[in-house]
Protein backbone atom coordinates (compact mmCIF):
# COMPACT_ATOMS: atom_id res chain seq x y z
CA UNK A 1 65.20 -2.89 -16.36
CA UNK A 2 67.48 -1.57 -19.35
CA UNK A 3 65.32 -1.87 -22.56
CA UNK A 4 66.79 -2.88 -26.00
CA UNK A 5 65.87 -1.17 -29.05
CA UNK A 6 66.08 -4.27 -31.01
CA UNK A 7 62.87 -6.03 -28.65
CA UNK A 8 59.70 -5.81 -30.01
CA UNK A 9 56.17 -7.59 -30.16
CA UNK A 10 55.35 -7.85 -33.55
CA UNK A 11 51.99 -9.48 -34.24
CA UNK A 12 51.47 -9.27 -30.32
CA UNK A 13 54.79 -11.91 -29.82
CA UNK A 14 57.82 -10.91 -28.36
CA UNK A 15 60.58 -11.14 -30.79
CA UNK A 16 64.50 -10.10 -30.55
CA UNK A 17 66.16 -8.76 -33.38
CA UNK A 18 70.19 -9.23 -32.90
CA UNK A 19 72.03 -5.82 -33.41
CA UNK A 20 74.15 -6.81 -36.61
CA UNK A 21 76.64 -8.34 -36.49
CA UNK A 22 76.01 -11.48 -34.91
CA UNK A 23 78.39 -11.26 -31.70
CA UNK A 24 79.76 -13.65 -29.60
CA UNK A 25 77.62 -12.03 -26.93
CA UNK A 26 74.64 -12.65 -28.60
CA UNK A 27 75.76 -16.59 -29.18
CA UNK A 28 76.58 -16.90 -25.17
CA UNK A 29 72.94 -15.26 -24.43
CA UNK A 30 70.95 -17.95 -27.37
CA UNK A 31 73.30 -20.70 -25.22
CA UNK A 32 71.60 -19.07 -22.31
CA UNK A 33 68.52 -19.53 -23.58
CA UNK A 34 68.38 -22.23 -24.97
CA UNK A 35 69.92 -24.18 -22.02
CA UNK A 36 67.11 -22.69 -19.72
CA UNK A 37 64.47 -24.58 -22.18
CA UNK A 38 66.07 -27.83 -21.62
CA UNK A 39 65.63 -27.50 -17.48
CA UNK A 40 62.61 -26.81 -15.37
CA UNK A 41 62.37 -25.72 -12.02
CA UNK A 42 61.87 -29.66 -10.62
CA UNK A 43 65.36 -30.42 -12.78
CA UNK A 44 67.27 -27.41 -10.40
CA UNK A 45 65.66 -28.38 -7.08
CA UNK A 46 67.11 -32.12 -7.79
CA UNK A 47 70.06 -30.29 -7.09
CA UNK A 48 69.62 -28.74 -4.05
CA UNK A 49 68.36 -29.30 -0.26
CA UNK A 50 65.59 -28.48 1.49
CA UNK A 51 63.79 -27.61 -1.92
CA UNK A 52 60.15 -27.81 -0.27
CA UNK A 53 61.84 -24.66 1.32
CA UNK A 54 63.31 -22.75 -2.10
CA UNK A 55 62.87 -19.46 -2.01
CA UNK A 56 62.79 -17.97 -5.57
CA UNK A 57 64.46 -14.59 -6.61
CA UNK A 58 63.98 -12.65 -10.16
CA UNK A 59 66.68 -10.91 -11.14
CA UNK A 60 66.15 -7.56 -13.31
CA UNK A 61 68.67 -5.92 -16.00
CA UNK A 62 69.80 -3.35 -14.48
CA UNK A 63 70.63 -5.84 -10.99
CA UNK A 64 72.73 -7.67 -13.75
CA UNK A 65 74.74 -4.74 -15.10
CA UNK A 66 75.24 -2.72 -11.56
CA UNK A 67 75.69 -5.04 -9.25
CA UNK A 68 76.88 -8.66 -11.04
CA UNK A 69 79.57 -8.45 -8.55
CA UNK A 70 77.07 -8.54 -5.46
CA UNK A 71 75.28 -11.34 -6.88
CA UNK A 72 78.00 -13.12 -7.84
CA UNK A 73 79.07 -13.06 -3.86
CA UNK A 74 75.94 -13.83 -2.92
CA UNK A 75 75.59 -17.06 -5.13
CA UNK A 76 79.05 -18.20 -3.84
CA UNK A 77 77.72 -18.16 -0.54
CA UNK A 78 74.32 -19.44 -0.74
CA UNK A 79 75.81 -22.53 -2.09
CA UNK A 80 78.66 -22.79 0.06
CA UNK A 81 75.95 -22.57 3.11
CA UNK A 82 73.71 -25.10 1.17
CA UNK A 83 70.92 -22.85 1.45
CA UNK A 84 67.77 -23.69 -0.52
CA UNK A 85 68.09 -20.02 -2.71
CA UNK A 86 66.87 -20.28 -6.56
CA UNK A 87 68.06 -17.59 -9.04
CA UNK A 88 65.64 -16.72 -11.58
CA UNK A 89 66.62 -14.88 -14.93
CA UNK A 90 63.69 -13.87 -16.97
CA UNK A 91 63.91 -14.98 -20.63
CA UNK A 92 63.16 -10.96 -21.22
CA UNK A 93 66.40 -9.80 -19.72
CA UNK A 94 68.52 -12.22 -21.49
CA UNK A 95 67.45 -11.07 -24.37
CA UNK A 96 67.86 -7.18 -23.12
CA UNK A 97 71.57 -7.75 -21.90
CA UNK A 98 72.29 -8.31 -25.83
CA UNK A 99 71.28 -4.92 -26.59
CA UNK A 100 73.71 -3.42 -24.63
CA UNK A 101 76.56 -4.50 -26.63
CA UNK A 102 76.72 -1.57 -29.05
CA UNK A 103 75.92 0.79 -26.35
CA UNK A 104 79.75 1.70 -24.80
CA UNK A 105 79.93 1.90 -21.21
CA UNK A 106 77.60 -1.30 -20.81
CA UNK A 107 79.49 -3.32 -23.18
CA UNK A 108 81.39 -4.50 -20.64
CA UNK A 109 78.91 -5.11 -17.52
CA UNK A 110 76.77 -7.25 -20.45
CA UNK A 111 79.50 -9.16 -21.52
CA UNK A 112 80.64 -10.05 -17.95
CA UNK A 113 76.99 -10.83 -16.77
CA UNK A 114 76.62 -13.27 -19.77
CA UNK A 115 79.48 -15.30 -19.03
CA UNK A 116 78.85 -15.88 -15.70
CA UNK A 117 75.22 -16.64 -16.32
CA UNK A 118 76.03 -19.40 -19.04
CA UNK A 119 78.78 -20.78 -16.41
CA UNK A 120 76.18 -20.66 -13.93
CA UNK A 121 73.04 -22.53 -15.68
CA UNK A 122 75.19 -25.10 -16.84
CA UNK A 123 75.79 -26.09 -13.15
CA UNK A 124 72.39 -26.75 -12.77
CA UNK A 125 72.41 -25.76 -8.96
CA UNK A 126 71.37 -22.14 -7.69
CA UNK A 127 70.71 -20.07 -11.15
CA UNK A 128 68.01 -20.74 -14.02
CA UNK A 129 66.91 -19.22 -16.81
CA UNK A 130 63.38 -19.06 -17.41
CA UNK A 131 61.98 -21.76 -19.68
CA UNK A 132 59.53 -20.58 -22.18
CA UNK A 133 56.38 -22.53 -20.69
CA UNK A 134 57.27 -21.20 -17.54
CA UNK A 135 54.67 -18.29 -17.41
CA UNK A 136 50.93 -17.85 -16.56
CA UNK A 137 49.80 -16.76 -19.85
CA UNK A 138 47.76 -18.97 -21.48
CA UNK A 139 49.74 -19.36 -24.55
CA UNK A 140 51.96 -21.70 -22.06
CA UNK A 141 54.37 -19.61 -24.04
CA UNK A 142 56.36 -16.27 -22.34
CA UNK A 143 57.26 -15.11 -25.55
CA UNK A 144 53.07 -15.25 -27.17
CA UNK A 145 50.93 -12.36 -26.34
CA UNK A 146 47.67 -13.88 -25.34
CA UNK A 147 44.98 -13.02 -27.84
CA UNK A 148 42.74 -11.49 -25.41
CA UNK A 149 45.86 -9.22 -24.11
CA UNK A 150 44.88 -5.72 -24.32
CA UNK A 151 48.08 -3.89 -26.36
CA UNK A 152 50.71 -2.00 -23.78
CA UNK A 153 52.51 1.09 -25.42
CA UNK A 154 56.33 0.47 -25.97
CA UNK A 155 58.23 -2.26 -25.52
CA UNK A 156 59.54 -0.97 -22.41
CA UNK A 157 56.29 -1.37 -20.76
CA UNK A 158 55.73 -4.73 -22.30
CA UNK A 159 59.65 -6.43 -21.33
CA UNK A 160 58.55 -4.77 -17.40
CA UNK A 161 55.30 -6.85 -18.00
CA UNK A 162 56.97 -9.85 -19.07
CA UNK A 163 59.41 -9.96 -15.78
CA UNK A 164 56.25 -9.47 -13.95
CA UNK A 165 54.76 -12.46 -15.33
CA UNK A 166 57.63 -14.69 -14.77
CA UNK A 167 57.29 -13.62 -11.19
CA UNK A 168 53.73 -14.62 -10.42
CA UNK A 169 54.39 -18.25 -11.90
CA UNK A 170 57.11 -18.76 -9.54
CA UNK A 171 55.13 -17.17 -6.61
CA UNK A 172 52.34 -19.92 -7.32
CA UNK A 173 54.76 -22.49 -6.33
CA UNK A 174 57.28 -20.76 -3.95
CA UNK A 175 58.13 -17.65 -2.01
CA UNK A 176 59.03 -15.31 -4.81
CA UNK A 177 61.38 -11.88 -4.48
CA UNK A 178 62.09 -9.48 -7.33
CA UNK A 179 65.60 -7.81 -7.26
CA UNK A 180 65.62 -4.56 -9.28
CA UNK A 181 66.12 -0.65 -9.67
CA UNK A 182 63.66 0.33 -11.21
CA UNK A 183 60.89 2.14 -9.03
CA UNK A 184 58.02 1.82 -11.10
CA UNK A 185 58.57 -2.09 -11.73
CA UNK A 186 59.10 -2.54 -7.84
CA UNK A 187 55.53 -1.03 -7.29
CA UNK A 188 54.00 -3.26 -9.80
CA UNK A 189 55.45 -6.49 -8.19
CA UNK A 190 54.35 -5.35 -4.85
CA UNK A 191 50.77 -4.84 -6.17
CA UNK A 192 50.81 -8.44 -7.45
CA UNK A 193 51.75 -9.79 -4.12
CA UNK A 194 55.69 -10.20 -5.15
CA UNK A 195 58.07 -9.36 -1.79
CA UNK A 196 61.10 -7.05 -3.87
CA UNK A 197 64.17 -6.13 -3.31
CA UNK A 198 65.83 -2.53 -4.48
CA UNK A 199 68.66 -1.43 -3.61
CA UNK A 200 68.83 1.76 -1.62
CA UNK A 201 72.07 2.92 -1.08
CA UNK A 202 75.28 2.51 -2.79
CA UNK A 203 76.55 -0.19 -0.38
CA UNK A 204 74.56 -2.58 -1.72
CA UNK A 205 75.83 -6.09 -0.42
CA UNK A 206 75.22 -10.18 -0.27
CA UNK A 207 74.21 -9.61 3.39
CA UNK A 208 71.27 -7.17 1.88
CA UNK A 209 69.91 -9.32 0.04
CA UNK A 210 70.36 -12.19 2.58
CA UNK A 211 68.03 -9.87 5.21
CA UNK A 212 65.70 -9.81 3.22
CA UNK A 213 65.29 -13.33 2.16
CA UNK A 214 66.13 -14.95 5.76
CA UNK A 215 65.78 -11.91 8.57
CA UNK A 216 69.12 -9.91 10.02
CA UNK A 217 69.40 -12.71 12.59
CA UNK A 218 70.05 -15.22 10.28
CA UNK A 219 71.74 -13.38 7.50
CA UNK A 220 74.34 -12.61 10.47
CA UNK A 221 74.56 -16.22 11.68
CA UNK A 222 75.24 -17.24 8.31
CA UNK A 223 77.58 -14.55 7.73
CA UNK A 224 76.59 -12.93 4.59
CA UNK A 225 79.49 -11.17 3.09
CA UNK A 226 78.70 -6.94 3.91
CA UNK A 227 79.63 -4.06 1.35
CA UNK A 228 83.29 -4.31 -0.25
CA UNK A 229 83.69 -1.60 -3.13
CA UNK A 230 82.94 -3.18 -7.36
CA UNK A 231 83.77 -1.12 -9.91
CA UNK A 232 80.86 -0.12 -11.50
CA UNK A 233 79.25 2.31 -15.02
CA UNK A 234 78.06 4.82 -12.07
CA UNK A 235 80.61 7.78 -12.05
CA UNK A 236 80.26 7.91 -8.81
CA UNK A 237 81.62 4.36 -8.08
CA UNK A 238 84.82 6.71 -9.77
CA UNK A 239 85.29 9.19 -6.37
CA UNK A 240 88.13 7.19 -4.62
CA UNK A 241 85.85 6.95 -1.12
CA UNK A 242 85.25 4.16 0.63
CA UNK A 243 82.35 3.88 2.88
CA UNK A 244 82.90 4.15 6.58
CA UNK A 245 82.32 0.41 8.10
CA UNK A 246 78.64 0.53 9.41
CA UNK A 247 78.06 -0.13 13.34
CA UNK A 248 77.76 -4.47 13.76
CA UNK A 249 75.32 -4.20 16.63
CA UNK A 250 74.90 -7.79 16.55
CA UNK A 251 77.63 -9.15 18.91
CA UNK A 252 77.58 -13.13 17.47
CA UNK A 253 78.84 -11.00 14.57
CA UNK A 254 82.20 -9.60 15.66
CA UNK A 255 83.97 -12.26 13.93
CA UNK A 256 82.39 -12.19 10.44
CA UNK A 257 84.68 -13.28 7.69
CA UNK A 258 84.03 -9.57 5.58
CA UNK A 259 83.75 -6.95 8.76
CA UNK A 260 87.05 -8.33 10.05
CA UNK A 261 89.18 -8.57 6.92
CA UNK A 262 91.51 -5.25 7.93
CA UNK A 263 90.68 -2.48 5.12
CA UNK A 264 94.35 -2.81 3.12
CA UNK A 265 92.79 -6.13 1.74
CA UNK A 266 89.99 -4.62 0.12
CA UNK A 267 90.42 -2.71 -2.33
CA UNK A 268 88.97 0.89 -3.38
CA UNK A 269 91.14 2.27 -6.03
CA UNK A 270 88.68 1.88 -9.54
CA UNK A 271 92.11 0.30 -11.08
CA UNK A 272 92.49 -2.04 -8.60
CA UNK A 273 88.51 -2.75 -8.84
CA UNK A 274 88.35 -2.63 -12.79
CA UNK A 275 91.95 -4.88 -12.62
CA UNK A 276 90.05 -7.56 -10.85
CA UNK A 277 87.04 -7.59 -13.42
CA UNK A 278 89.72 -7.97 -16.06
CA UNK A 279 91.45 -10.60 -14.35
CA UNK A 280 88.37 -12.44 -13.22
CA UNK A 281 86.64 -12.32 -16.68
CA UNK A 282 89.40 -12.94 -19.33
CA UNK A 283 90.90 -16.01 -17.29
CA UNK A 284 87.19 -17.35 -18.14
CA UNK A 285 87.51 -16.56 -21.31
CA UNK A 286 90.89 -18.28 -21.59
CA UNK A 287 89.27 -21.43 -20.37
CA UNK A 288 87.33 -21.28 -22.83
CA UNK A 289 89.59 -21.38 -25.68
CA UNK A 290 91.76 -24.12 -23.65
CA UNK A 291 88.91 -26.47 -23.90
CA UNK A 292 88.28 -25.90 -27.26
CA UNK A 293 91.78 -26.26 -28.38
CA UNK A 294 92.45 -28.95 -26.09
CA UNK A 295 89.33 -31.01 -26.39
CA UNK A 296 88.76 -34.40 -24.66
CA UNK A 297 92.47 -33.75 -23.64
CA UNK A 298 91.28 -31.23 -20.78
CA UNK A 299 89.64 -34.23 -18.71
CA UNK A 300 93.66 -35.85 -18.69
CA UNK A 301 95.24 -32.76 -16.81
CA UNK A 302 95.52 -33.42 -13.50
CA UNK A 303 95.60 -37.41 -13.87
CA UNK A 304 98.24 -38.76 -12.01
CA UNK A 305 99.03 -41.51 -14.07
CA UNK A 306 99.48 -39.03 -17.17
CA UNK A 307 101.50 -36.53 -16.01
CA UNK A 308 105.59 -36.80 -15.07
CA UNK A 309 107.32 -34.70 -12.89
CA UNK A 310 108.67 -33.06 -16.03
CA UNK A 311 105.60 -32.20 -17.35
CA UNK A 312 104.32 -28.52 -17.29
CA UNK A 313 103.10 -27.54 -14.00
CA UNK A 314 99.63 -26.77 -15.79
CA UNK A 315 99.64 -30.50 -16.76
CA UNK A 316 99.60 -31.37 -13.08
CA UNK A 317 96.39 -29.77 -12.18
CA UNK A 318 92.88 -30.51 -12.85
CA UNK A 319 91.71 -28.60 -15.41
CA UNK A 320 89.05 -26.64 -12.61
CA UNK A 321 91.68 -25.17 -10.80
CA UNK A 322 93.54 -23.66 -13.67
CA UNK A 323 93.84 -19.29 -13.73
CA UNK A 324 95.08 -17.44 -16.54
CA UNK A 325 98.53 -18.40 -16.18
CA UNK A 326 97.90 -21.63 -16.73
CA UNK A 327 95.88 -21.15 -19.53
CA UNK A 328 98.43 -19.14 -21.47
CA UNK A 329 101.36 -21.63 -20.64
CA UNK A 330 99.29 -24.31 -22.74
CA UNK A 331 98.09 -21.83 -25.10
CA UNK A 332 102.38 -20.55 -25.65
CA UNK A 333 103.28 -24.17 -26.17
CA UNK A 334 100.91 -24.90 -28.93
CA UNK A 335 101.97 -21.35 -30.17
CA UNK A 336 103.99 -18.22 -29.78
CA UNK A 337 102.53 -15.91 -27.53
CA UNK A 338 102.77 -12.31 -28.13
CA UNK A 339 105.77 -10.51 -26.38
CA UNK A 340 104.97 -7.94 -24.18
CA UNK A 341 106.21 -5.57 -21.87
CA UNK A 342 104.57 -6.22 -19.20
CA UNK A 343 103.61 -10.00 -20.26
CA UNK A 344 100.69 -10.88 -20.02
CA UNK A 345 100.49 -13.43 -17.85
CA UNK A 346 102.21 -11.59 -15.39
CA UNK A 347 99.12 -8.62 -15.73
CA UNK A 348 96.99 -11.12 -15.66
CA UNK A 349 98.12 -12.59 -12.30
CA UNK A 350 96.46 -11.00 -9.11
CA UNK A 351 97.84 -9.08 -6.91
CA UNK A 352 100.66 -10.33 -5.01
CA UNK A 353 100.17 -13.78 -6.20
CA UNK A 354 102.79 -14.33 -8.54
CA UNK A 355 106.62 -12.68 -9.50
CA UNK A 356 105.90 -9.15 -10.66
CA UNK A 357 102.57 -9.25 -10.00
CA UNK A 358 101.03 -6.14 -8.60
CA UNK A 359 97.70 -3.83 -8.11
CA UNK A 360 95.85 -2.31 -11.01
CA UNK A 361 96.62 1.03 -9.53
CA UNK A 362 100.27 0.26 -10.06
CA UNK A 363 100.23 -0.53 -13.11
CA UNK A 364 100.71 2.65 -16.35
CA UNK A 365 98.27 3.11 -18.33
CA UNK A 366 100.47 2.06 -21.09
CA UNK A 367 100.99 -1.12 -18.90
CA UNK A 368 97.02 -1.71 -18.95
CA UNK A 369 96.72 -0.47 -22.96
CA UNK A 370 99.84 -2.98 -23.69
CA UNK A 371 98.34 -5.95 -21.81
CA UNK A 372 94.90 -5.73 -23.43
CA UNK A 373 96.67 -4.82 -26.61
CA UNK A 374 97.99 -8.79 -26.15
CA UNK A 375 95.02 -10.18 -25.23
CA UNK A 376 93.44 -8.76 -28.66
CA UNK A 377 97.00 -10.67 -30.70
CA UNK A 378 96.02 -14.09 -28.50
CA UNK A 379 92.30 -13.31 -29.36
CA UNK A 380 93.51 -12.85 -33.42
CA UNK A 381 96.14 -15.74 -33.49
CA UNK A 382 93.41 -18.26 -32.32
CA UNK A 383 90.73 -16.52 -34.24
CA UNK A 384 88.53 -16.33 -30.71
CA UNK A 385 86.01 -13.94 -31.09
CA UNK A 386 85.12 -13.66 -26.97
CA UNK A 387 88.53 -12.30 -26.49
CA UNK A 388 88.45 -9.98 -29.84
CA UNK A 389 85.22 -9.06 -28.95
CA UNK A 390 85.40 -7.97 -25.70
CA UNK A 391 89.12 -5.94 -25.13
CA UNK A 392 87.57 -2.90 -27.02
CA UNK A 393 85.00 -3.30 -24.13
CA UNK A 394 87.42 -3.37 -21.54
CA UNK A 395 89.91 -0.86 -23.22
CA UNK A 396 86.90 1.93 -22.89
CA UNK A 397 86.88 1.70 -19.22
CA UNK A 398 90.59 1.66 -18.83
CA UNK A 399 90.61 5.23 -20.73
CA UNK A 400 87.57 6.20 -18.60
CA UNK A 401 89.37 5.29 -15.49
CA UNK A 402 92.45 7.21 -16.56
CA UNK A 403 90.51 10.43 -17.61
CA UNK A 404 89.25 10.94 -13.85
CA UNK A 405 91.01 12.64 -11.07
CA UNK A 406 91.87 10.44 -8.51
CA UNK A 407 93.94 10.06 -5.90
CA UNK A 408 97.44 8.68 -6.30
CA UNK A 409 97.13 5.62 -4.37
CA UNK A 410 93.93 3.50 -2.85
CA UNK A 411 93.41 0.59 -0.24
């Protein structure tokens, strides 16, 4: 778990204290939060099959902030399997990704994992906050101290306590895992009968977490994604070395969709990594401010009966399927974007995938600093603080990045 400074239990209540000033962070975390209060688990499992089968996992902080990326592959396929999987984020560690926006180098992990979380709760299908009455004190409330609670010393001690609680109520009702780092937290759960999961190794993966949950048989069959490198805070994600491909000794699994990918399509290089975060979590952003400026016009793109074959080409598609380009094509006719060299858009595109599009790694630094520097003007001119907010964020790893030796070119 990563503790904030600004949690606390006064009078024996947990309470969270916002580092000043109030942050669009901190406004997508109270969404969060209060979104999880509106849903219980019954509401989620509506959602899904084979609920009498759900198997729960917590999610700590620190699983959040290291590995977002692995999670975020392993949701992707645990719906796109239809398996019953529930995603559990304590109301503790939503609260404890907001203190890490003043802290530097996890800025930018919190700000990515709170995003995705809010896009994710609001789907109502494989991730949940957890709702305040959703504990086994006998408050009904996570956030009261019981009044027959003997006093823990430090807050870090009582936010471990408080993810321990939300696992036993889900273990009264399902099979419960808790995913985290943190040793001494692992050993806790274990003692109260919760199966864990901790990552051991840097080449953590979806298929990891699928073994554990459904056996190596079936997390083969199912063909759980294996390690592909992230960028990560770790400075040791920054050594350009990619793991050697570990021995498939499961022969149903020659074929599986991440083992056979050859290894120029996955990339190693921390540009090209860190250039796919940027891509991945501004384009969000950017739909975002789309909707906002567009309002109930976004539900008309995409309509085939309101759109010419003159019309922009973002007009044309549904509004889900739009990436940053499209976003910034709406956004330039409503207003000037800012002119850059390279544009924006064209940074902003992955890989490949567009004209002039290319790898992180071959882009200058002054490329990368002149990009951002544009998605701050966009962020200004439409006075959204998500995008003001979070390019200082990004900017710090771009100057980490270029700070560390590395070798000239990557996979």
């Amino acid at each position: 778990m990563n503790n904030s400074i600004n949690d606390h239990f006064g009078n024996g209540d947990f309470k969270h204290t916002p580092s000043p000033p109030s942050t669009h962070l901190f406004e997508t975390l109270k969404s969060i939060d209060e979104f999880s209060n509106s849903l219980t688990l019954r509401d989620v499992e509506m959602q899904a099959p084979l609920s009498e089968e759900l198997t729960v996992v917590v999610l700590d902080t620190n699983i959040l902030l290291d590995y977002l990326d692995v999670i975020q592959v392993f949701v992707t396929e645990v719906e796109e399997r239809g398996l019953p999987v529930l995603i559990i984020i304590p109301g503790v560690v939503i609260y404890e990704l907001d203190g890490q926006k003043n802290r530097e180098r996890l800025s930018w992990f919190a700000r990515r994992a709170s995003s995705w979380l809010l896009k994710k709760v609001k789907e109502r299908r494989s991730v949940k906050g957890q709702a305040l009455n959703e504990t086994c004190k006998a408050s009904g409330n996570w956030k009261k101290r019981d009044l027959d609670a003997v006093p823990e010393f430090g807050s870090e001690r009582s936010n471990d306590s408080l993810i321990i609680d939300c696992c036993k109520y889900f273990l009264r009702q399902r099979r419960t895992f808790l995913c985290s780092k943190d040793k001494l937290l692992i050993v806790e759960a274990e003692s109260e009968f919760v199966l864990t999961i901790s990552p051991s190794r840097n080449t953590f993966s979806s298929r990891d977490i699928a073994e554990a949950l459904f056996g190596a048989e079936a997390a083969a069959r199912f063909k759980f994604s294996k390690y592909h490198a992230t960028y990560q805070n770790s400075s040791e994600n920054l050594i350009q070395v990619t793991p050697a491909p570990e021995p498939d000794d499961d022969v149903m699994d020659v074929d599986d969709d991440a083992s056979s990918v050859p290894q120029l399509l996955q990339p190693s290089h921390s540009l090209d990594l860190l250039h796919v975060q940027v891509i991945d979590y501004f384009t969000g952003l950017l739909l975002e401010l789309v909707a906002r400026v567009a309002g109930p016009d976004v539900r008309s793109f995409g309509c085939s009966n309101s759109a010419s074959k003159h019309a922009p080409s973002y007009s044309r598609k549904n509004f889900a399927t739009w990436g940053a380009v499209d976003c910034l094509d709406y956004l330039g006719a409503k207003k000037r974007l800012p002119r850059t060299s390279p544009r924006v858009d064209t940074f902003m595109t992955r890989p490949y995938e567009g004209v002039g599009a290319r790898r992180g790694q071959d882009w200058s630094r002054r490329d990368w600093e002149t990009a951002l520097k544009g998605l701050g003007q966009i962020g200004d001119d439409w006075q959204e603080g998500s995008i003001r907010e979070s390019v200082p964020a990004a900017q710090l790893h771009i100057s980490r990045v270029f700070a560390m030796p590395m070798r000239p070119t990557g996979l």
